[in-house]
ModelCIF file with pLDDT and N, C-alpha, C, O atoms, coordinates in Angstrom:
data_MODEL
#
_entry.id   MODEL 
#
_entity.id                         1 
_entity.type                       polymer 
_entity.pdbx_number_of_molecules   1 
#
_entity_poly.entity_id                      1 
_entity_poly.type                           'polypeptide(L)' 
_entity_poly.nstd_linkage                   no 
_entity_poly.nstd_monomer                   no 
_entity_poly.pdbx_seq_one_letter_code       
;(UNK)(UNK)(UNK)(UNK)(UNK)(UNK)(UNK)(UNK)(UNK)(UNK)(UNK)(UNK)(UNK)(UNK)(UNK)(UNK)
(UNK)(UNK)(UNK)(UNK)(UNK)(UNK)(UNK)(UNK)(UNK)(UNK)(UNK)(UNK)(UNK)(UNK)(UNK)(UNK)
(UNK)(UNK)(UNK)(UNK)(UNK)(UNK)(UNK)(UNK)(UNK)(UNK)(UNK)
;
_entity_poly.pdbx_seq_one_letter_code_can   XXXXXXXXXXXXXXXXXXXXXXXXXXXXXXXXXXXXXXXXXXX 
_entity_poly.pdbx_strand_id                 A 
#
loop_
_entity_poly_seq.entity_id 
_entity_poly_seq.num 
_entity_poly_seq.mon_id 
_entity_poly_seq.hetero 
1 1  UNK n 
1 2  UNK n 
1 3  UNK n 
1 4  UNK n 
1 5  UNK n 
1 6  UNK n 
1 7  UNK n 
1 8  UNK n 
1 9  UNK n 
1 10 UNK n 
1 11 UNK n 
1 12 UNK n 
1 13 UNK n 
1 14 UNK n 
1 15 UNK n 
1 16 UNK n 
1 17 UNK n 
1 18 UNK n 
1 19 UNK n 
1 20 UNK n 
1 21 UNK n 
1 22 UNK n 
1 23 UNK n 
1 24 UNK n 
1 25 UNK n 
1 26 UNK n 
1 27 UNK n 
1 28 UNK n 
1 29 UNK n 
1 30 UNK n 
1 31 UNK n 
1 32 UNK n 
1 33 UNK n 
1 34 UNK n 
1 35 UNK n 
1 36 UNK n 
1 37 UNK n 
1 38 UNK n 
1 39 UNK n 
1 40 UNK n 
1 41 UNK n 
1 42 UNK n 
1 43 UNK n 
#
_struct_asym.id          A 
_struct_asym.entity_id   1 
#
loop_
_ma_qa_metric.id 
_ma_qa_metric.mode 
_ma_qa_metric.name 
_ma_qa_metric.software_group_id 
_ma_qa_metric.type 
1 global pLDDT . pLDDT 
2 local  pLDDT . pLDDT 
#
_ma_qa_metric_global.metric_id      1 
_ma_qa_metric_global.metric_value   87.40 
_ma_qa_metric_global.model_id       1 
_ma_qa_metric_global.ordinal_id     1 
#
loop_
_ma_qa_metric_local.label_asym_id 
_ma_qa_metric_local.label_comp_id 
_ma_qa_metric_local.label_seq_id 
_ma_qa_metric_local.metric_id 
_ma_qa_metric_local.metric_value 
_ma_qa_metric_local.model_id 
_ma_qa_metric_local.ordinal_id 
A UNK 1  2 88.00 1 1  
A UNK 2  2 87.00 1 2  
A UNK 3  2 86.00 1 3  
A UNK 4  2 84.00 1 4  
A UNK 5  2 83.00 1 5  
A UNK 6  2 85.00 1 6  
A UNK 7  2 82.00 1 7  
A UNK 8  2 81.00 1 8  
A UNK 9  2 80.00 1 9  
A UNK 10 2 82.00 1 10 
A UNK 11 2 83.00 1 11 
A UNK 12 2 84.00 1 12 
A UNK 13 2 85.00 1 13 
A UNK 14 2 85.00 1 14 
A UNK 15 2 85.00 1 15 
A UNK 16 2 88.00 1 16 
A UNK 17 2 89.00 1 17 
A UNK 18 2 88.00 1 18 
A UNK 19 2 88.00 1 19 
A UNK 20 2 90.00 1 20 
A UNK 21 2 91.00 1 21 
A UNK 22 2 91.00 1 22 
A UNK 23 2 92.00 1 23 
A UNK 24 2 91.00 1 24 
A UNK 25 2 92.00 1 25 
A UNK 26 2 92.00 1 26 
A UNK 27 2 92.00 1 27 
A UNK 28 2 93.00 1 28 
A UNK 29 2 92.00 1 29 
A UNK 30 2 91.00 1 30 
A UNK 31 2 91.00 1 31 
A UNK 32 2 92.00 1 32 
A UNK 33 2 91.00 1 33 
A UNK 34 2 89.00 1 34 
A UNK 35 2 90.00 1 35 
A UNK 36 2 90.00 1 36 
A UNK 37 2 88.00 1 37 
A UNK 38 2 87.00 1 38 
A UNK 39 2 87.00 1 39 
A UNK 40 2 86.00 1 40 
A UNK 41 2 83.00 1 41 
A UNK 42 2 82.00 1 42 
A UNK 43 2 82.00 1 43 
#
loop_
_atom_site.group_PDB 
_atom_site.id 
_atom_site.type_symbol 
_atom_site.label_atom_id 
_atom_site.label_alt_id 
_atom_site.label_comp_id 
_atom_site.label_asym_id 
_atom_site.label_entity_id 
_atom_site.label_seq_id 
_atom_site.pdbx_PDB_ins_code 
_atom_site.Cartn_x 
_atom_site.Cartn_y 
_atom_site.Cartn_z 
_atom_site.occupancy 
_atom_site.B_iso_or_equiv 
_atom_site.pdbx_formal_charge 
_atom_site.auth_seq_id 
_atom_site.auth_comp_id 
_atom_site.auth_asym_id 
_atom_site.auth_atom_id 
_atom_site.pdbx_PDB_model_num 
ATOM 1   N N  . UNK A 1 1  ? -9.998  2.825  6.436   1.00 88.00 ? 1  UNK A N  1 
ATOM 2   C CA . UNK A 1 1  ? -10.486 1.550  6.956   1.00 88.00 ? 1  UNK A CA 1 
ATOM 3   C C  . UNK A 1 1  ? -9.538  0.986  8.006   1.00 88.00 ? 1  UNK A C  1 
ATOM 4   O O  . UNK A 1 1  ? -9.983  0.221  8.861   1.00 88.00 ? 1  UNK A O  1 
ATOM 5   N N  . UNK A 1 2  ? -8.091  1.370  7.979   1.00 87.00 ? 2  UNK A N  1 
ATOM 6   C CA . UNK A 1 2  ? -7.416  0.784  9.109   1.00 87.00 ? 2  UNK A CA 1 
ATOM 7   C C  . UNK A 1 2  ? -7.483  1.530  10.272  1.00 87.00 ? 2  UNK A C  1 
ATOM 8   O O  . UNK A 1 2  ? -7.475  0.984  11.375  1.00 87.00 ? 2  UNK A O  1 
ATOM 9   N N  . UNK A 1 3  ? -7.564  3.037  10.090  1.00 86.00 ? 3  UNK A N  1 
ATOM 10  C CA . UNK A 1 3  ? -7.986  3.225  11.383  1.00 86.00 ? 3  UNK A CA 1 
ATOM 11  C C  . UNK A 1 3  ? -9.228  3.063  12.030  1.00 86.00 ? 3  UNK A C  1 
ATOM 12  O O  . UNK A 1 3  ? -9.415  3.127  13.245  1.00 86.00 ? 3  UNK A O  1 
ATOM 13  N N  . UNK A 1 4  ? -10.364 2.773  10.840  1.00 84.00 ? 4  UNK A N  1 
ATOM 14  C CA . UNK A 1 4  ? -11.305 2.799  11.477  1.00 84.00 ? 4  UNK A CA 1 
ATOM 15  C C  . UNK A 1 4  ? -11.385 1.161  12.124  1.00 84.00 ? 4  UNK A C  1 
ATOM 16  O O  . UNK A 1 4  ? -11.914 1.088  13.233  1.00 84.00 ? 4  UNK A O  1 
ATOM 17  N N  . UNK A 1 5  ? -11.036 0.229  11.681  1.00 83.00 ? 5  UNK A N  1 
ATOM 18  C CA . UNK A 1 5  ? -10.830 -1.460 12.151  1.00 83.00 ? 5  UNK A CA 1 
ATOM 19  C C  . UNK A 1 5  ? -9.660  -1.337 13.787  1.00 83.00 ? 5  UNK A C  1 
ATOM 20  O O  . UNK A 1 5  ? -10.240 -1.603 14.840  1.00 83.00 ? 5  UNK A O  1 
ATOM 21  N N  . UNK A 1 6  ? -8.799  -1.121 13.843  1.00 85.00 ? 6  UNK A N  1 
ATOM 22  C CA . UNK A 1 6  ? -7.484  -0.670 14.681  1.00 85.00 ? 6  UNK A CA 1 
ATOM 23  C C  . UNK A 1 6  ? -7.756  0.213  15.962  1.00 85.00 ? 6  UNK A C  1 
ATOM 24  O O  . UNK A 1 6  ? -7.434  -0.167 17.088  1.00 85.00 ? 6  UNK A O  1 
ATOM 25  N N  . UNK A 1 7  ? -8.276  1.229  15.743  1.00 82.00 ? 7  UNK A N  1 
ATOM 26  C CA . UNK A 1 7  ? -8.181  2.134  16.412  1.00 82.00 ? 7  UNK A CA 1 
ATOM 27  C C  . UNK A 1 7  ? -9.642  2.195  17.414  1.00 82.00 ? 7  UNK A C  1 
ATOM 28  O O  . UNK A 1 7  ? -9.756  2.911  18.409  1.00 82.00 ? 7  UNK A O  1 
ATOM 29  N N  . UNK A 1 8  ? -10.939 1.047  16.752  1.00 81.00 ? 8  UNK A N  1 
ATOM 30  C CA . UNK A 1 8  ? -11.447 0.948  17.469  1.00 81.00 ? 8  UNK A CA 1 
ATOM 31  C C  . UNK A 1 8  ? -11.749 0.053  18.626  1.00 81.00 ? 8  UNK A C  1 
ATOM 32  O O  . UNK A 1 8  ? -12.664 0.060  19.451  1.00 81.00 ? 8  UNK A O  1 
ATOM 33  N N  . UNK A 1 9  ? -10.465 -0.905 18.403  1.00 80.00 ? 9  UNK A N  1 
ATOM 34  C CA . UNK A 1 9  ? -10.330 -2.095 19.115  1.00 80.00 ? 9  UNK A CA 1 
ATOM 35  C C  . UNK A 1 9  ? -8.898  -1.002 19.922  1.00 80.00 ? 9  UNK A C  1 
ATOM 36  O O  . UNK A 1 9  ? -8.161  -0.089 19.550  1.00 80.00 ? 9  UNK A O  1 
ATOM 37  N N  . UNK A 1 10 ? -9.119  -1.757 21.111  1.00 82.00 ? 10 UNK A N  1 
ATOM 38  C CA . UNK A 1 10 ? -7.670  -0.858 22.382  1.00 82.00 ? 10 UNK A CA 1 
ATOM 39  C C  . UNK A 1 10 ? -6.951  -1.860 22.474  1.00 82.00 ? 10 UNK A C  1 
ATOM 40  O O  . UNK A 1 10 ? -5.868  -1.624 23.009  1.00 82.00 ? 10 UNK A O  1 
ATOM 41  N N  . UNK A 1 11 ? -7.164  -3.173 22.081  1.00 83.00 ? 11 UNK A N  1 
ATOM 42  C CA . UNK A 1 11 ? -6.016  -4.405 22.107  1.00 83.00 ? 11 UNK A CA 1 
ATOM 43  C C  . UNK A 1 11 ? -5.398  -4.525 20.902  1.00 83.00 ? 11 UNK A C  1 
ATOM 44  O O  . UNK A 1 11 ? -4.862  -5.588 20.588  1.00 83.00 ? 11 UNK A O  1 
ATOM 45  N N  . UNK A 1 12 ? -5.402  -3.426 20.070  1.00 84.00 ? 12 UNK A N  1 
ATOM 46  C CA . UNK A 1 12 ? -4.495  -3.988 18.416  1.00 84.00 ? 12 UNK A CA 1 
ATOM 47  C C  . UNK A 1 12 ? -4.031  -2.277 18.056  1.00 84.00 ? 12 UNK A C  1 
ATOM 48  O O  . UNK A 1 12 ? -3.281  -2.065 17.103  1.00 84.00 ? 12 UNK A O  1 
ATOM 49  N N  . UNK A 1 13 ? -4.610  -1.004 19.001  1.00 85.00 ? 13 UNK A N  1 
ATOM 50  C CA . UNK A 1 13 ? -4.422  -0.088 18.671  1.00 85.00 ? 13 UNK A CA 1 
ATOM 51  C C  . UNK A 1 13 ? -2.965  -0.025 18.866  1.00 85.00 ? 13 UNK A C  1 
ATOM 52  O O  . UNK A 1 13 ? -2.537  0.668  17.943  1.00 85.00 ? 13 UNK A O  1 
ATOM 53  N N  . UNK A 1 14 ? -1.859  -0.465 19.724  1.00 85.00 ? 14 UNK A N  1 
ATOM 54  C CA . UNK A 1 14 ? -0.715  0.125  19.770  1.00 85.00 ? 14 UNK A CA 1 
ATOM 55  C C  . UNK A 1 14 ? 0.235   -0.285 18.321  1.00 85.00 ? 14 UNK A C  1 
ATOM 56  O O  . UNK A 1 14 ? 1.224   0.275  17.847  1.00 85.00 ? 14 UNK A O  1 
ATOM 57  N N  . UNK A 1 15 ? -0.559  -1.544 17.852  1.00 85.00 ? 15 UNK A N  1 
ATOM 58  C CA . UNK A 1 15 ? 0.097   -2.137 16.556  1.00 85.00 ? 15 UNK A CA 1 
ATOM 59  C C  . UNK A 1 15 ? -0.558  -1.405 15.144  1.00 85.00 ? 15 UNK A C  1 
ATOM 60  O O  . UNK A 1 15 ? -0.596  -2.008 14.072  1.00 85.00 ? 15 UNK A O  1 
ATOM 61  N N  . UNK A 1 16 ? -0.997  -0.195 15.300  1.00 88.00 ? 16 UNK A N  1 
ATOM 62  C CA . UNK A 1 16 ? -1.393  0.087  14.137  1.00 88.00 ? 16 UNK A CA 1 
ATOM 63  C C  . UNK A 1 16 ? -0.376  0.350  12.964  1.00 88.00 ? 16 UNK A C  1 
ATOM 64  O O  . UNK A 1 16 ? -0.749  0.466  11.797  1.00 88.00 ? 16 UNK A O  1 
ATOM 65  N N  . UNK A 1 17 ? 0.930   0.434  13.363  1.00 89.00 ? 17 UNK A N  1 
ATOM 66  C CA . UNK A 1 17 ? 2.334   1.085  12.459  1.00 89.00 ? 17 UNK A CA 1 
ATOM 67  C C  . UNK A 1 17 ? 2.552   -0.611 11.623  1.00 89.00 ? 17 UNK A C  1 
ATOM 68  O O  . UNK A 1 17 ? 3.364   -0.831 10.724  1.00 89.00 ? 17 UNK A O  1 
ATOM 69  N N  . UNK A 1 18 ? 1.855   -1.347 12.058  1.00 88.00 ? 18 UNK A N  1 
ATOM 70  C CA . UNK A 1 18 ? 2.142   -2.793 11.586  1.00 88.00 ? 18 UNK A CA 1 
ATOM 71  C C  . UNK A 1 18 ? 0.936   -2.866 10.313  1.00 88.00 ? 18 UNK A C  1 
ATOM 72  O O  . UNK A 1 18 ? 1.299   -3.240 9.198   1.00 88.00 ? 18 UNK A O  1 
ATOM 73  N N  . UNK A 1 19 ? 0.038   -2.630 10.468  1.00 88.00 ? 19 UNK A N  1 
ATOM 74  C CA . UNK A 1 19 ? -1.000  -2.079 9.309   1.00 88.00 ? 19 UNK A CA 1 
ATOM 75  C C  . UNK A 1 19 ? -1.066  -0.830 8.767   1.00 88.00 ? 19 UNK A C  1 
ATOM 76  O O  . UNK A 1 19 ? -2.142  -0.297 8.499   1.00 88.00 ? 19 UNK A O  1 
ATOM 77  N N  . UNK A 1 20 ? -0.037  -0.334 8.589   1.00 90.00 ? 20 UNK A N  1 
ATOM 78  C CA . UNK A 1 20 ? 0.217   1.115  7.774   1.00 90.00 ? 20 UNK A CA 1 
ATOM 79  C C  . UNK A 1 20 ? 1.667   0.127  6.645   1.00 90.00 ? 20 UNK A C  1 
ATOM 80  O O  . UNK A 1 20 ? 2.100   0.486  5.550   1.00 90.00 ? 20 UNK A O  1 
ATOM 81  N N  . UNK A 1 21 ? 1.915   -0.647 7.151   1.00 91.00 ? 21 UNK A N  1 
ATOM 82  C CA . UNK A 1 21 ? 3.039   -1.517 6.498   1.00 91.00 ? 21 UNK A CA 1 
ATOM 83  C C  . UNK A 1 21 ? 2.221   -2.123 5.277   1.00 91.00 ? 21 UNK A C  1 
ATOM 84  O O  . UNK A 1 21 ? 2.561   -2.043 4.097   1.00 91.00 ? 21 UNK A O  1 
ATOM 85  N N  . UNK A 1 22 ? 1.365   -2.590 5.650   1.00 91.00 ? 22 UNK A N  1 
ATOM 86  C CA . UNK A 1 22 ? 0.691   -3.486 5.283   1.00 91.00 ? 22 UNK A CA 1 
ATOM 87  C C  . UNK A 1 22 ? -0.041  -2.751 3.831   1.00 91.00 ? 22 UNK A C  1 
ATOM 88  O O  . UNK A 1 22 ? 0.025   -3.204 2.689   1.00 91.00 ? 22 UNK A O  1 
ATOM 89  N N  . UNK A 1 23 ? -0.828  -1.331 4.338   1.00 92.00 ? 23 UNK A N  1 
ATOM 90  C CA . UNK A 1 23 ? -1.161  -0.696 3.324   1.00 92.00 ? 23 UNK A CA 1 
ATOM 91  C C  . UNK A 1 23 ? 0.059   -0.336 2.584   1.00 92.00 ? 23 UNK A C  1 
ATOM 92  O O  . UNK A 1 23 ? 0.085   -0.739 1.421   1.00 92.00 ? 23 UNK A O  1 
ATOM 93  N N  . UNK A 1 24 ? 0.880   0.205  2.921   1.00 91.00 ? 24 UNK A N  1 
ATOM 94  C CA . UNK A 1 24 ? 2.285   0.985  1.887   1.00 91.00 ? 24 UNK A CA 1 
ATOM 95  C C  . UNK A 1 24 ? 2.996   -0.241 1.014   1.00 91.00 ? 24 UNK A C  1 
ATOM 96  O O  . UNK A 1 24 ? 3.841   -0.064 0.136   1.00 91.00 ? 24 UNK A O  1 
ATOM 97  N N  . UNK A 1 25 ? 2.305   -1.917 1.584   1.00 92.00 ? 25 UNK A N  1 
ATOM 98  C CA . UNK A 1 25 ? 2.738   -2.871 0.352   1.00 92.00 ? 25 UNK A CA 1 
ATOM 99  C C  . UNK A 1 25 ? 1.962   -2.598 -0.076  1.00 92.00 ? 25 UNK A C  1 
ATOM 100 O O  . UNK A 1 25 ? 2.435   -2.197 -1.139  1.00 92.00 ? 25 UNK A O  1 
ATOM 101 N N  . UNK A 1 26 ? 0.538   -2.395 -0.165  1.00 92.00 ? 26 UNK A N  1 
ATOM 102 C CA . UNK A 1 26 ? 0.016   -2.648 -1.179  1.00 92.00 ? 26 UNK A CA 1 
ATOM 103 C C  . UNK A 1 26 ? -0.015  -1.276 -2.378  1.00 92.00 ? 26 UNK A C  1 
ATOM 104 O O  . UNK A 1 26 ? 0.085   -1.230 -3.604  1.00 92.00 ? 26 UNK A O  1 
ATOM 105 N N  . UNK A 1 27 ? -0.178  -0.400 -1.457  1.00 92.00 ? 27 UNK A N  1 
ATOM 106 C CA . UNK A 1 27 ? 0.209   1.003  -2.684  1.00 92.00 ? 27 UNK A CA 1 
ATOM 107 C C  . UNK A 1 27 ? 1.652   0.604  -3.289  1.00 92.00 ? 27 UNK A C  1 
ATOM 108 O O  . UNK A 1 27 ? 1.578   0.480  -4.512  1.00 92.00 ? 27 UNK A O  1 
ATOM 109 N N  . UNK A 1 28 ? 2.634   0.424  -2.898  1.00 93.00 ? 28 UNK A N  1 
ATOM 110 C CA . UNK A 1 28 ? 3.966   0.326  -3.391  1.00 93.00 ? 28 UNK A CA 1 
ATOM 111 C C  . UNK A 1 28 ? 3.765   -0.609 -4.520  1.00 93.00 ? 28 UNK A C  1 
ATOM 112 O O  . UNK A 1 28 ? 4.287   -0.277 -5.584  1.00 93.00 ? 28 UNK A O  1 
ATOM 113 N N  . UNK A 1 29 ? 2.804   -2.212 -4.461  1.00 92.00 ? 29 UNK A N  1 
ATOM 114 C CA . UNK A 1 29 ? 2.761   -3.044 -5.913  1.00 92.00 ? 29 UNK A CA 1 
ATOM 115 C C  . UNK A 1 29 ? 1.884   -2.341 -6.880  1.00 92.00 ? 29 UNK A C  1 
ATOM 116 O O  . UNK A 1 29 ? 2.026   -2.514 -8.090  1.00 92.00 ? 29 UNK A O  1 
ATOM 117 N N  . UNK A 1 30 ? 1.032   -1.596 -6.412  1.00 91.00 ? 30 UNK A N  1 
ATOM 118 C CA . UNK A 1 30 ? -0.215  -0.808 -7.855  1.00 91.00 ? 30 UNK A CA 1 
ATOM 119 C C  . UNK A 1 30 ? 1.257   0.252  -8.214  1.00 91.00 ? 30 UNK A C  1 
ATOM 120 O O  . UNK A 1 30 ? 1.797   -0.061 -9.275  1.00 91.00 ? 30 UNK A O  1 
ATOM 121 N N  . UNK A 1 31 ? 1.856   1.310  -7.535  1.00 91.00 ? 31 UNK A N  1 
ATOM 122 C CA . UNK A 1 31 ? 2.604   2.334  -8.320  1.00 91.00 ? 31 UNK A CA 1 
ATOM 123 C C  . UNK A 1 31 ? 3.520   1.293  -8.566  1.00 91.00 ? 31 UNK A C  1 
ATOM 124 O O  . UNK A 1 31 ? 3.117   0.871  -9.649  1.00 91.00 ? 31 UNK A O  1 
ATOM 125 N N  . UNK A 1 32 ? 4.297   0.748  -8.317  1.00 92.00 ? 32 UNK A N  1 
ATOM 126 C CA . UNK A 1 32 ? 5.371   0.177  -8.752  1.00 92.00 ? 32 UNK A CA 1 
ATOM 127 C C  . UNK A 1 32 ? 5.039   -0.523 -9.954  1.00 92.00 ? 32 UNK A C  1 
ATOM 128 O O  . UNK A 1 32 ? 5.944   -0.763 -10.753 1.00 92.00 ? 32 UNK A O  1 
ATOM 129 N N  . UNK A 1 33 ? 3.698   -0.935 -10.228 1.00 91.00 ? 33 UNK A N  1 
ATOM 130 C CA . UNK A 1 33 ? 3.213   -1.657 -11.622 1.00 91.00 ? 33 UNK A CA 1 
ATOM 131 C C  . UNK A 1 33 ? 2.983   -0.247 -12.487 1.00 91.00 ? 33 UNK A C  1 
ATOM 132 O O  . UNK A 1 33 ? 3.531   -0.188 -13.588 1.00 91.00 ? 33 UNK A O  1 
ATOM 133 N N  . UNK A 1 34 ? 2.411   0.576  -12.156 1.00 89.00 ? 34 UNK A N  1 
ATOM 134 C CA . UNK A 1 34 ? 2.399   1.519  -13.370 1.00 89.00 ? 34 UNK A CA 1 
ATOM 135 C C  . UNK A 1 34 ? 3.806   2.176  -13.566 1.00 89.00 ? 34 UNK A C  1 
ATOM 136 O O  . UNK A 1 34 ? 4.250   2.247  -14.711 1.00 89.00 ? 34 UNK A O  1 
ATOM 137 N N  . UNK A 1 35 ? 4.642   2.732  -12.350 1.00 90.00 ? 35 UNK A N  1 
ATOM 138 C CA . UNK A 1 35 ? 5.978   3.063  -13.134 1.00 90.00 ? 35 UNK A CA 1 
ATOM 139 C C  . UNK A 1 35 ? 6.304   1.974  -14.209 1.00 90.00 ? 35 UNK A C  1 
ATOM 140 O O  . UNK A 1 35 ? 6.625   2.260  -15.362 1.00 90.00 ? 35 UNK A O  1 
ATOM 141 N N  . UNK A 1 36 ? 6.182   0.589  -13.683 1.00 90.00 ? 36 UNK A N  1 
ATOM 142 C CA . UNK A 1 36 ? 6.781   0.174  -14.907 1.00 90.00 ? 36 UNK A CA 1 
ATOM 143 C C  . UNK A 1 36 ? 6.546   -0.093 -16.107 1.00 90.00 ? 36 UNK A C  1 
ATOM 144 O O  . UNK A 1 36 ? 7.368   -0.329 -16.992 1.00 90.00 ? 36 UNK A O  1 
ATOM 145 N N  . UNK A 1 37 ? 4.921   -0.050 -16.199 1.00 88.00 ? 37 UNK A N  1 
ATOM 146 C CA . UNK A 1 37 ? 3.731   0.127  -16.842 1.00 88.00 ? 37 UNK A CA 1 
ATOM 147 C C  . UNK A 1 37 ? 4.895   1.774  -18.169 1.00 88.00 ? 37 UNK A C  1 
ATOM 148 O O  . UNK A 1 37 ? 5.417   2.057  -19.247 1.00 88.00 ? 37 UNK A O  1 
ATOM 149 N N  . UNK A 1 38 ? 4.651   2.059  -17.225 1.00 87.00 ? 38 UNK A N  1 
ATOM 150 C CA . UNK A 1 38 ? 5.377   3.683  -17.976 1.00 87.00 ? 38 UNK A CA 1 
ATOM 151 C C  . UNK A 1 38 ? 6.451   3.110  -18.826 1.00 87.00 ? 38 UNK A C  1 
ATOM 152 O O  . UNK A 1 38 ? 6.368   2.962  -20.045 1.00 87.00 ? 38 UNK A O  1 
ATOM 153 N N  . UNK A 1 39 ? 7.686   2.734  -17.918 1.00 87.00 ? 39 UNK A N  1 
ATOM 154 C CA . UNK A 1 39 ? 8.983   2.327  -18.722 1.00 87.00 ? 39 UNK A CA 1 
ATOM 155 C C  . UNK A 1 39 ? 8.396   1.519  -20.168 1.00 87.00 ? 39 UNK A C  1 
ATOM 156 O O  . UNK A 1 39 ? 8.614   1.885  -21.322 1.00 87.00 ? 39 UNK A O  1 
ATOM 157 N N  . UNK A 1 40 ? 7.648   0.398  -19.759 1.00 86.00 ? 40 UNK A N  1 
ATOM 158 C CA . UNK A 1 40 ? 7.460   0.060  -21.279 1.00 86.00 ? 40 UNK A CA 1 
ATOM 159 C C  . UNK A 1 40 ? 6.929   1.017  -22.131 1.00 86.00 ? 40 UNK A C  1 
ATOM 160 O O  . UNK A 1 40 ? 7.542   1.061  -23.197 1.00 86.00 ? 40 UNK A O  1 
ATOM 161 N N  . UNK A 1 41 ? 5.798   1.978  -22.021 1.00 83.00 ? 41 UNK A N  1 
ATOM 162 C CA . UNK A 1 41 ? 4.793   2.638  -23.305 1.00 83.00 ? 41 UNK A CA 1 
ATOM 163 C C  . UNK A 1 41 ? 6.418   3.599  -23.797 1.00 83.00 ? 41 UNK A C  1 
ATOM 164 O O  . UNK A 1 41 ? 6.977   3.580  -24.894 1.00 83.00 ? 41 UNK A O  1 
ATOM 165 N N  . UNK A 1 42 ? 6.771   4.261  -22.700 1.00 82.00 ? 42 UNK A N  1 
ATOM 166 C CA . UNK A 1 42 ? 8.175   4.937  -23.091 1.00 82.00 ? 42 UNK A CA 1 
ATOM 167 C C  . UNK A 1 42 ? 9.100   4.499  -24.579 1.00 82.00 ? 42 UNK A C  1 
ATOM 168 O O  . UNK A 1 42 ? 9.329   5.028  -25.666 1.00 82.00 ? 42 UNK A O  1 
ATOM 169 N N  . UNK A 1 43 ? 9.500   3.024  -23.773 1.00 82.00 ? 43 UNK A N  1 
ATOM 170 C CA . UNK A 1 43 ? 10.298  2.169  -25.162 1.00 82.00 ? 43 UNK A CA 1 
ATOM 171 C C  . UNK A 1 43 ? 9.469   2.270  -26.254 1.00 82.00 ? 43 UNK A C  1 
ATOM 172 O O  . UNK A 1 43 ? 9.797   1.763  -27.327 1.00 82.00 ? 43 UNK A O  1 
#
């Protein structure tokens, strides 16, 4: 979806590395909740 939103506009395409940020927060809070998700079932 970001490239397809980004890449079809030529005035926001050079900023697409600014919405790859954007996605890698949001993957980084879902895994970062299940690693820790893990640490607890672990204990």
């Amino acid at each position: 979806a970001l490239k397809l939103g980004v890449n079809s506009d030529a005035n926001w395409r050079p900023y697409i590395i600014e919405g790859y940020f954007f996605i890698a927060l949001i993957y980084f809070v879902f895994c970062f909740s299940m690693s820790r998700y893990s640490r607890w079932v672990e204990k």
